[in-house]
N, C-alpha and C. Protein backbone atom coordinates (compact mmCIF):
# COMPACT_ATOMS: atom_id res chain seq x y z
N UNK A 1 -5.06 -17.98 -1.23
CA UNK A 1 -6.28 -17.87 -2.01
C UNK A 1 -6.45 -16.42 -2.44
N UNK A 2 -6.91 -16.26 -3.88
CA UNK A 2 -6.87 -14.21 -4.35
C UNK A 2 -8.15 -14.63 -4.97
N UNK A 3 -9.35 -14.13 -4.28
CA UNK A 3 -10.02 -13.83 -5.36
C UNK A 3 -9.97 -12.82 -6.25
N UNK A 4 -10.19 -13.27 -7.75
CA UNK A 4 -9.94 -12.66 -8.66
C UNK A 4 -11.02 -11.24 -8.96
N UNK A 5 -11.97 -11.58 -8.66
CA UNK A 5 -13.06 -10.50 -8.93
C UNK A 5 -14.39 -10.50 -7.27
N UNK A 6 -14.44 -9.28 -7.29
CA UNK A 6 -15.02 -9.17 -5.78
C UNK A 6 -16.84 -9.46 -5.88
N UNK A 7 -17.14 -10.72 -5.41
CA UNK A 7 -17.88 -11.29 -5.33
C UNK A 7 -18.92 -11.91 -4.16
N UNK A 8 -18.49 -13.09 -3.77
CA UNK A 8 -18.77 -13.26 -2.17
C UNK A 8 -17.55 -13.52 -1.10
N UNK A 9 -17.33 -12.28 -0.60
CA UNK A 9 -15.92 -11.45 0.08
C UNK A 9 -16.05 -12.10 1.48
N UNK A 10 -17.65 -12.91 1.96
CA UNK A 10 -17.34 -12.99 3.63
C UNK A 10 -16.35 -13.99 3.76
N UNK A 11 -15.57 -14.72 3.09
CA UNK A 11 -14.91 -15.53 3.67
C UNK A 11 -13.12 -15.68 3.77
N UNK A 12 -13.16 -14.00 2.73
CA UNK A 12 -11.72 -13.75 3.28
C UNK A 12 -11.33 -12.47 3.71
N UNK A 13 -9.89 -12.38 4.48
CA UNK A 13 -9.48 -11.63 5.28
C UNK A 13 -8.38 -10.79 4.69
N UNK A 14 -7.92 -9.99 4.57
CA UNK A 14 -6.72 -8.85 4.21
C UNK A 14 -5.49 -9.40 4.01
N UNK A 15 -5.59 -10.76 4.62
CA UNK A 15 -4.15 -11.61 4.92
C UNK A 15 -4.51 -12.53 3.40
N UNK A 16 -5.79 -12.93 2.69
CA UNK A 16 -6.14 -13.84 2.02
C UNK A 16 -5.91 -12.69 0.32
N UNK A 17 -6.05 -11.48 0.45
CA UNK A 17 -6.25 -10.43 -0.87
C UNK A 17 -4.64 -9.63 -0.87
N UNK A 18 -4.10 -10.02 -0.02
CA UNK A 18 -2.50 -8.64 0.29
C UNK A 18 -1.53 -8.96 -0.63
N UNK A 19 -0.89 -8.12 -1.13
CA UNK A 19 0.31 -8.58 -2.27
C UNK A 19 1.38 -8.72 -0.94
N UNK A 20 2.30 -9.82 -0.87
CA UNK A 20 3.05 -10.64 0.05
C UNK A 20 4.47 -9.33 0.00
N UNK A 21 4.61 -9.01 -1.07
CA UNK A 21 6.19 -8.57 -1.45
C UNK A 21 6.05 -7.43 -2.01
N UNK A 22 5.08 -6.01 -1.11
CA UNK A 22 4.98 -5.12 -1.89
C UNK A 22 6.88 -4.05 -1.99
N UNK A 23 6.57 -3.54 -2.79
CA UNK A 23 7.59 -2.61 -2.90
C UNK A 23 7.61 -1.29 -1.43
N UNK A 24 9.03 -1.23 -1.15
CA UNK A 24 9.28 -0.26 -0.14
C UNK A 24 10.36 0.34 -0.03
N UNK A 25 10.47 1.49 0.49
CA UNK A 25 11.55 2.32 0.60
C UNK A 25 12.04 2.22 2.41
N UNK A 26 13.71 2.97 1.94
CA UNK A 26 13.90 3.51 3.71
C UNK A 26 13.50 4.59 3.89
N UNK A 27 13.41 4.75 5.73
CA UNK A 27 13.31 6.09 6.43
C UNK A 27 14.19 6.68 5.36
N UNK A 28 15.67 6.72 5.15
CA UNK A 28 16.51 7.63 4.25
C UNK A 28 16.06 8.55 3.35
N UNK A 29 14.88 7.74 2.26
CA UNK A 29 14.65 7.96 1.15
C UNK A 29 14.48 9.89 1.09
N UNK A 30 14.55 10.02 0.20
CA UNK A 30 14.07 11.37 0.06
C UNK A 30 13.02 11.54 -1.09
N UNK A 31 12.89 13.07 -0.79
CA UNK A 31 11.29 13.79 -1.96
C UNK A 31 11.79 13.33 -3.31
N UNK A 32 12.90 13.43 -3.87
CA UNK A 32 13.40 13.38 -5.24
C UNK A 32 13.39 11.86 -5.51
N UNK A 33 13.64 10.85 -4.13
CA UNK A 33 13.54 9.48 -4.72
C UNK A 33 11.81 8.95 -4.63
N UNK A 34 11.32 9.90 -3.53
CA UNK A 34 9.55 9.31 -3.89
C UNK A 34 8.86 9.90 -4.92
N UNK A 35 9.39 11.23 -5.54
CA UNK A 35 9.05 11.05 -6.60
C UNK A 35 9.22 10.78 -8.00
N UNK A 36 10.44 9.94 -8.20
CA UNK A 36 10.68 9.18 -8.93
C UNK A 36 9.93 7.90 -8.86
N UNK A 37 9.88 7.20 -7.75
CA UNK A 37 8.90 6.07 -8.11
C UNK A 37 7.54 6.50 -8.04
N UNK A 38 6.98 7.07 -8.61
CA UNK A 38 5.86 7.87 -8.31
C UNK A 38 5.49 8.22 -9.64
N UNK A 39 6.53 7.99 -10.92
CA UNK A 39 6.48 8.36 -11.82
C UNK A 39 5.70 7.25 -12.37
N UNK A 40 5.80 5.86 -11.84
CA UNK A 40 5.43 5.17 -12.83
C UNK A 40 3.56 5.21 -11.99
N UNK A 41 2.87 4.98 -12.71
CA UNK A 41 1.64 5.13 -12.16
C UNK A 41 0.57 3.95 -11.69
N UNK A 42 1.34 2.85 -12.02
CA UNK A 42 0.75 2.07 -11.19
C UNK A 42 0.92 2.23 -9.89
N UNK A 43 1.96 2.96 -8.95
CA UNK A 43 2.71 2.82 -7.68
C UNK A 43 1.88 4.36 -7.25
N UNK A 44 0.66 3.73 -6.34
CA UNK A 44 -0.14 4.61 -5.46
C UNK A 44 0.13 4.95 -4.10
N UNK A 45 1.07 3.94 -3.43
CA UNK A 45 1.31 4.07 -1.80
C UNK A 45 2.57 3.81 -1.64
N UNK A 46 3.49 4.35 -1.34
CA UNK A 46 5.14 3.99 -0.62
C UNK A 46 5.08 3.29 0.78
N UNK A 47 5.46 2.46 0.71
CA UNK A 47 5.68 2.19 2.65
C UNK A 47 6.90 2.57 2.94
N UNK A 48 7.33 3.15 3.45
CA UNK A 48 8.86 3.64 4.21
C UNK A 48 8.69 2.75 5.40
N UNK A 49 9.89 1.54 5.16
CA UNK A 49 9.75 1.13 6.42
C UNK A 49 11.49 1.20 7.02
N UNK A 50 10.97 0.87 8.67
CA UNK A 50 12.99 0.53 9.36
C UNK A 50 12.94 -0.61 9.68
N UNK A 51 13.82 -1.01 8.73
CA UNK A 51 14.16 -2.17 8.88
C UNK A 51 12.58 -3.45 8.54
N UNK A 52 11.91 -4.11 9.56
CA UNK A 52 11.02 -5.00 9.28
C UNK A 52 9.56 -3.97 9.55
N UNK A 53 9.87 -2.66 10.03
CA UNK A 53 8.58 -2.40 10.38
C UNK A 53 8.44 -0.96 9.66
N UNK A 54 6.66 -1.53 9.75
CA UNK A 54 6.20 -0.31 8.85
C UNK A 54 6.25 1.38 9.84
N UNK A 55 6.85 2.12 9.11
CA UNK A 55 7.26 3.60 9.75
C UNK A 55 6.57 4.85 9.11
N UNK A 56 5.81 4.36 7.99
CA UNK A 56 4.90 5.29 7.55
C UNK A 56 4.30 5.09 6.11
N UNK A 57 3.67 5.71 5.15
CA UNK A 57 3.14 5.42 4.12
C UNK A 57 3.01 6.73 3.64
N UNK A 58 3.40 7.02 2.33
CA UNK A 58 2.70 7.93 1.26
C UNK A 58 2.39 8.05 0.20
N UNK A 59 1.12 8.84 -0.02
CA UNK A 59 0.86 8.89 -1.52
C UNK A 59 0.95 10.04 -2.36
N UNK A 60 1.14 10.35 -3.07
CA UNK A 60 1.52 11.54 -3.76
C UNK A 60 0.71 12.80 -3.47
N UNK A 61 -0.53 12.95 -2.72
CA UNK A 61 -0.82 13.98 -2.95
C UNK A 61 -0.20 14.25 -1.55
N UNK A 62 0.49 13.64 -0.72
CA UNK A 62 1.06 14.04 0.98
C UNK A 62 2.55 14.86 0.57
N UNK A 63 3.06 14.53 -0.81
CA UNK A 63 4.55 15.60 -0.37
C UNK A 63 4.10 17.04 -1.61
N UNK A 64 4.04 17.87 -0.45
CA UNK A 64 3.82 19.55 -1.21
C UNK A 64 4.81 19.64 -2.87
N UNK A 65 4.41 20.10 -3.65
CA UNK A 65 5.13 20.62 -4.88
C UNK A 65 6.06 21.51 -4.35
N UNK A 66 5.99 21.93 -3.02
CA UNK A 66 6.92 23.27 -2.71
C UNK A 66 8.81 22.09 -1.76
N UNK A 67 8.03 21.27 -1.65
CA UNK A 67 9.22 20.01 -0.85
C UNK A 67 10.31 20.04 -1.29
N UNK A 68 11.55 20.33 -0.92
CA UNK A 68 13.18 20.24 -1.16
C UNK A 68 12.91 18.91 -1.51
N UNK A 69 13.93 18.94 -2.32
CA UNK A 69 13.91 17.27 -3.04
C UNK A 69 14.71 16.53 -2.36
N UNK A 70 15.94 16.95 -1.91
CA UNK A 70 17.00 16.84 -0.56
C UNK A 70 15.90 16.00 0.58
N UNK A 71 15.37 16.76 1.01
CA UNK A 71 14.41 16.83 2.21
C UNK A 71 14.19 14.68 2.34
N UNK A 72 14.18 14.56 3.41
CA UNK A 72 13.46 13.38 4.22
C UNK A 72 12.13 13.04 3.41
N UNK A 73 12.00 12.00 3.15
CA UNK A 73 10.25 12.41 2.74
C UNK A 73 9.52 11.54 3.36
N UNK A 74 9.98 11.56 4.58
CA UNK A 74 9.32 10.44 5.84
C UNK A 74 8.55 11.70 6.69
N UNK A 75 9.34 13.08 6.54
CA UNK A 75 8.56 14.03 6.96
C UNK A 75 6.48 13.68 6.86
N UNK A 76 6.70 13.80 5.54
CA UNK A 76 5.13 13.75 4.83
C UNK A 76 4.79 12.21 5.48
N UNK A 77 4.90 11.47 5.78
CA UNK A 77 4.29 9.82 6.32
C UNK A 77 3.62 9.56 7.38
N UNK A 78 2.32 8.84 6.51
CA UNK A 78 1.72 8.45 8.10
C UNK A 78 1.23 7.33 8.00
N UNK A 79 0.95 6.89 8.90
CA UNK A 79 -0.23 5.54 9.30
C UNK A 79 -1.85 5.09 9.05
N UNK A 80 -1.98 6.74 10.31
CA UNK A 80 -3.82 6.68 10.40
C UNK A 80 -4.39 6.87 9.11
N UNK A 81 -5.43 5.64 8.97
CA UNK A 81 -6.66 5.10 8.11
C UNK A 81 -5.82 4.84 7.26
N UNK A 82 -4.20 4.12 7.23
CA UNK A 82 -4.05 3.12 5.87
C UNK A 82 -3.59 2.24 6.04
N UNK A 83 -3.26 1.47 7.11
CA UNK A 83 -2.92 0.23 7.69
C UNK A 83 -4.37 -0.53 7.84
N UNK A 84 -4.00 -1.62 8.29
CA UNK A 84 -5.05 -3.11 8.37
C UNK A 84 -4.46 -3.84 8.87
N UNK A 85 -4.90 -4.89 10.04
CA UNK A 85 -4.23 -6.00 9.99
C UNK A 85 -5.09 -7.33 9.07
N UNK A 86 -4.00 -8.45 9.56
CA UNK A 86 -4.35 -9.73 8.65
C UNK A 86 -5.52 -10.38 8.68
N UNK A 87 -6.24 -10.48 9.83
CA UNK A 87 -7.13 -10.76 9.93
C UNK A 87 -9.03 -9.78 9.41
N UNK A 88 -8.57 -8.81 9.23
CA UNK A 88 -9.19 -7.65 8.99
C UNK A 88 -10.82 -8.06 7.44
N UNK A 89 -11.83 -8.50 7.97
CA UNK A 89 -12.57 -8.98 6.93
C UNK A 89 -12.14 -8.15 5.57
N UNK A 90 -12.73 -8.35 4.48
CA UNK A 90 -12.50 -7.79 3.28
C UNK A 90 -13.62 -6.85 2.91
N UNK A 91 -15.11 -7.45 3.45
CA UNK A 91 -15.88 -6.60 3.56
C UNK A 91 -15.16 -4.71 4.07
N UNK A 92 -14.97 -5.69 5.04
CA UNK A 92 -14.71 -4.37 6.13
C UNK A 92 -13.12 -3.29 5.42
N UNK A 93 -12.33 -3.99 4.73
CA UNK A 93 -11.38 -3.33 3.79
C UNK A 93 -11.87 -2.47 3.18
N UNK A 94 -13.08 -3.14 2.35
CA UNK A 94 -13.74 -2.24 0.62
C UNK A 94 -14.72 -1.07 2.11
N UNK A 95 -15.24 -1.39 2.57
CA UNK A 95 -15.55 0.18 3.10
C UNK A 95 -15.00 0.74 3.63
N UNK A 96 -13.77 0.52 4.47
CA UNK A 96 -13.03 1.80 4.58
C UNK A 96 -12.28 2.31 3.35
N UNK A 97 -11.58 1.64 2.01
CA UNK A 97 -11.54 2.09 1.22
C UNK A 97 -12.72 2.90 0.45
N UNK A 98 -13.23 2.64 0.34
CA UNK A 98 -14.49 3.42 -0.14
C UNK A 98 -14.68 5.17 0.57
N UNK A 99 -15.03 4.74 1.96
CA UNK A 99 -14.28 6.00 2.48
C UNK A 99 -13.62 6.72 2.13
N UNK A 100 -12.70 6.24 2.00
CA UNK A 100 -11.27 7.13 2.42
C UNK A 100 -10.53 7.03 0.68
N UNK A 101 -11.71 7.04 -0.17
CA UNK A 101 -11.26 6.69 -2.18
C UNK A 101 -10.00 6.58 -1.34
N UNK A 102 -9.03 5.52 -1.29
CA UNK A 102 -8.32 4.71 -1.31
C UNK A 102 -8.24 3.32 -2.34
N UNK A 103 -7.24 2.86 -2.88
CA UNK A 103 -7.13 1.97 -3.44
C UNK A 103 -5.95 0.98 -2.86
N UNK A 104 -5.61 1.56 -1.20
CA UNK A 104 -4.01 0.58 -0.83
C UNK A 104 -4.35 0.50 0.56
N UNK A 105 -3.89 -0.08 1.30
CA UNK A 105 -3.72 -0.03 3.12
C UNK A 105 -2.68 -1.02 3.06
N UNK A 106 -1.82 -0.63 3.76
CA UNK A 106 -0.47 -1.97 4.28
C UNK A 106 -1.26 -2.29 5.48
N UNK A 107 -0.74 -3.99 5.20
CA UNK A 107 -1.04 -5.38 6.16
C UNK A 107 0.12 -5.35 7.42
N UNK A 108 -0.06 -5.28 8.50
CA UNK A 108 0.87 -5.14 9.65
C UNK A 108 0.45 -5.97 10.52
N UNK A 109 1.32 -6.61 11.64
CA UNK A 109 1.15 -7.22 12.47
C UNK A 109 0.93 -6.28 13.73
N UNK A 110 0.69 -7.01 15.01
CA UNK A 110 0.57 -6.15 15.96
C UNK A 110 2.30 -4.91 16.59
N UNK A 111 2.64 -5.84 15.93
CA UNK A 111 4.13 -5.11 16.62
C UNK A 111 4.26 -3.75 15.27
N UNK A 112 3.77 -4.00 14.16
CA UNK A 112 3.23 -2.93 13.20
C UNK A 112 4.93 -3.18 12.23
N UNK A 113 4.74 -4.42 12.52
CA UNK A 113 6.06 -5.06 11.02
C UNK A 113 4.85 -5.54 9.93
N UNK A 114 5.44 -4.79 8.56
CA UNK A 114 4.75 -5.11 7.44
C UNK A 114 4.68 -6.24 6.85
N UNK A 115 3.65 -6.69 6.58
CA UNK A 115 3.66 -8.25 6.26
C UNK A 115 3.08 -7.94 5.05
N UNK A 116 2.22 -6.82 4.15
CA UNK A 116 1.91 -7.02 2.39
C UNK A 116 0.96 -5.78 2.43
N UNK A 117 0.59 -5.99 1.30
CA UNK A 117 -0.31 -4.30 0.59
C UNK A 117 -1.95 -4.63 0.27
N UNK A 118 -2.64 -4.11 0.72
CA UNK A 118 -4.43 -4.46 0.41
C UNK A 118 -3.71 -3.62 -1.07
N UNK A 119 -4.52 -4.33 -2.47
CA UNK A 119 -4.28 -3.57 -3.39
C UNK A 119 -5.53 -3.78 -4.40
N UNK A 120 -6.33 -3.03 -4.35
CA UNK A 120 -7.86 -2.28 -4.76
C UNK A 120 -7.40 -2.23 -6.49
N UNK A 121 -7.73 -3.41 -7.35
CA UNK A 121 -7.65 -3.17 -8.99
C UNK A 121 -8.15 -1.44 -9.25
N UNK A 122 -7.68 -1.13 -10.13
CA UNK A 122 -8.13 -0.28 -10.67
C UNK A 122 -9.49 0.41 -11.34
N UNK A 123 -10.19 -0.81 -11.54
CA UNK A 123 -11.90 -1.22 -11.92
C UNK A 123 -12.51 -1.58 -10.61
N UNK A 124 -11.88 -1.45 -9.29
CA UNK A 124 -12.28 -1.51 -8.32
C UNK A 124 -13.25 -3.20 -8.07
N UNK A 125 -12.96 -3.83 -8.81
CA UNK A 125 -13.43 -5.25 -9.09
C UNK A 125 -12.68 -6.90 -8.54
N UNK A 126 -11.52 -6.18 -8.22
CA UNK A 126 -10.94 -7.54 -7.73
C UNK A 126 -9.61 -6.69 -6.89
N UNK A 127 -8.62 -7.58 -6.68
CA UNK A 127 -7.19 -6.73 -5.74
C UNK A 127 -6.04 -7.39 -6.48
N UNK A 128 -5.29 -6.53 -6.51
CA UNK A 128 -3.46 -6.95 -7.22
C UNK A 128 -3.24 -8.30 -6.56
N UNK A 129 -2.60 -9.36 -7.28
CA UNK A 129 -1.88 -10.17 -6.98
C UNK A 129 -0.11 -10.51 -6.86
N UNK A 130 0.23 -11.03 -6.23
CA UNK A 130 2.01 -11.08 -6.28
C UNK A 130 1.57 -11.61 -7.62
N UNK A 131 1.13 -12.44 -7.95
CA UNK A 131 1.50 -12.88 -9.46
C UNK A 131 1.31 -11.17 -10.97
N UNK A 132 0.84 -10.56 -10.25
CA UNK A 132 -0.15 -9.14 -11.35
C UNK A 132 0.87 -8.44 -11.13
N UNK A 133 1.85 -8.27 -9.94
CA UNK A 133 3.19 -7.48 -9.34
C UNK A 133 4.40 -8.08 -10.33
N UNK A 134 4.54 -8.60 -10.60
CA UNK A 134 6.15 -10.13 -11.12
C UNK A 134 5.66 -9.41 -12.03
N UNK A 135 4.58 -10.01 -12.83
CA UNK A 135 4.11 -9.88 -14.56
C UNK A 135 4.52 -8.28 -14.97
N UNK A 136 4.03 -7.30 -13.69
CA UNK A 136 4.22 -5.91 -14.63
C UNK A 136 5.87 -5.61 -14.38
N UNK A 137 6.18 -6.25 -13.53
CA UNK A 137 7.92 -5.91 -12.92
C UNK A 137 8.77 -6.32 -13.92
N UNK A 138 8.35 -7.82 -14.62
CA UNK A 138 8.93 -7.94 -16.09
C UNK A 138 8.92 -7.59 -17.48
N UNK A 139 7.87 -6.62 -17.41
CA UNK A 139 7.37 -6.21 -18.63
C UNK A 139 8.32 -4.67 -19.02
């Protein structure tokens, strides 16, 4: 179930709004490959994960302009205040986003393997869908 526009939110959970198949990188990756995908501007949060589990998250303003491009860019990655789990009300999503002007948190299980992406529209009015993900991936 996605609701399309944020309305009456008590009845779903982070697991009910999460894009299923967000995009991710490896620990490997480096500064020069996060910021290449970084170029395109829909893509606000990286998950670097190993293997099934999530190992960190970044967003562009976390790797310095001064960063070897060489360099790890798992260095810059973290967790605290952008994870959620599945069950996690939606209410309770939009205010810690709100907080934290966020527009992303990865969906994790307890063992902290990534299961999808909270993804905050841009009009702050509804959340990305796997179907809103495909459509711009083919375009």
């Amino acid at each position: 179930m996605q609701p399309s526009r944020i309305a009456n939110v008590a009845p779903y959970t982070a697991a009910n709004v999460m894009v299923t198949r967000p995009k991710t990188m490896t620990l490997a990756s480096t500064v020069a490959e996060v910021r290449q995908v970084f170029r395109d501007d829909h893509v606000h949060m990286l998950l670097l994960c190993e293997g099934a589990r999530l190992a960190g998250t970044i967003v562009r303003s976390d790797v310095p302009d001064s960063a070897d491009p060489s360099s790890p860019a798992h260095a810059w990655a973290r967790l605290e205040g952008r994870v959620t789990t599945p069950m996690t009300p939606v209410k309770d999503l939009l205010s810690s986003m709100q907080a934290s002007q966020s527009r992303r948190l990865a969906v994790v299980d307890p063992c902290g393997r990534l299961l999808g992406l909270v993804c905050l529209k841009r009009e702050r009015m509804g959340f990305c869908s796997d179907k809103d993900v495909l459509a711009r991936a083919t375009d």
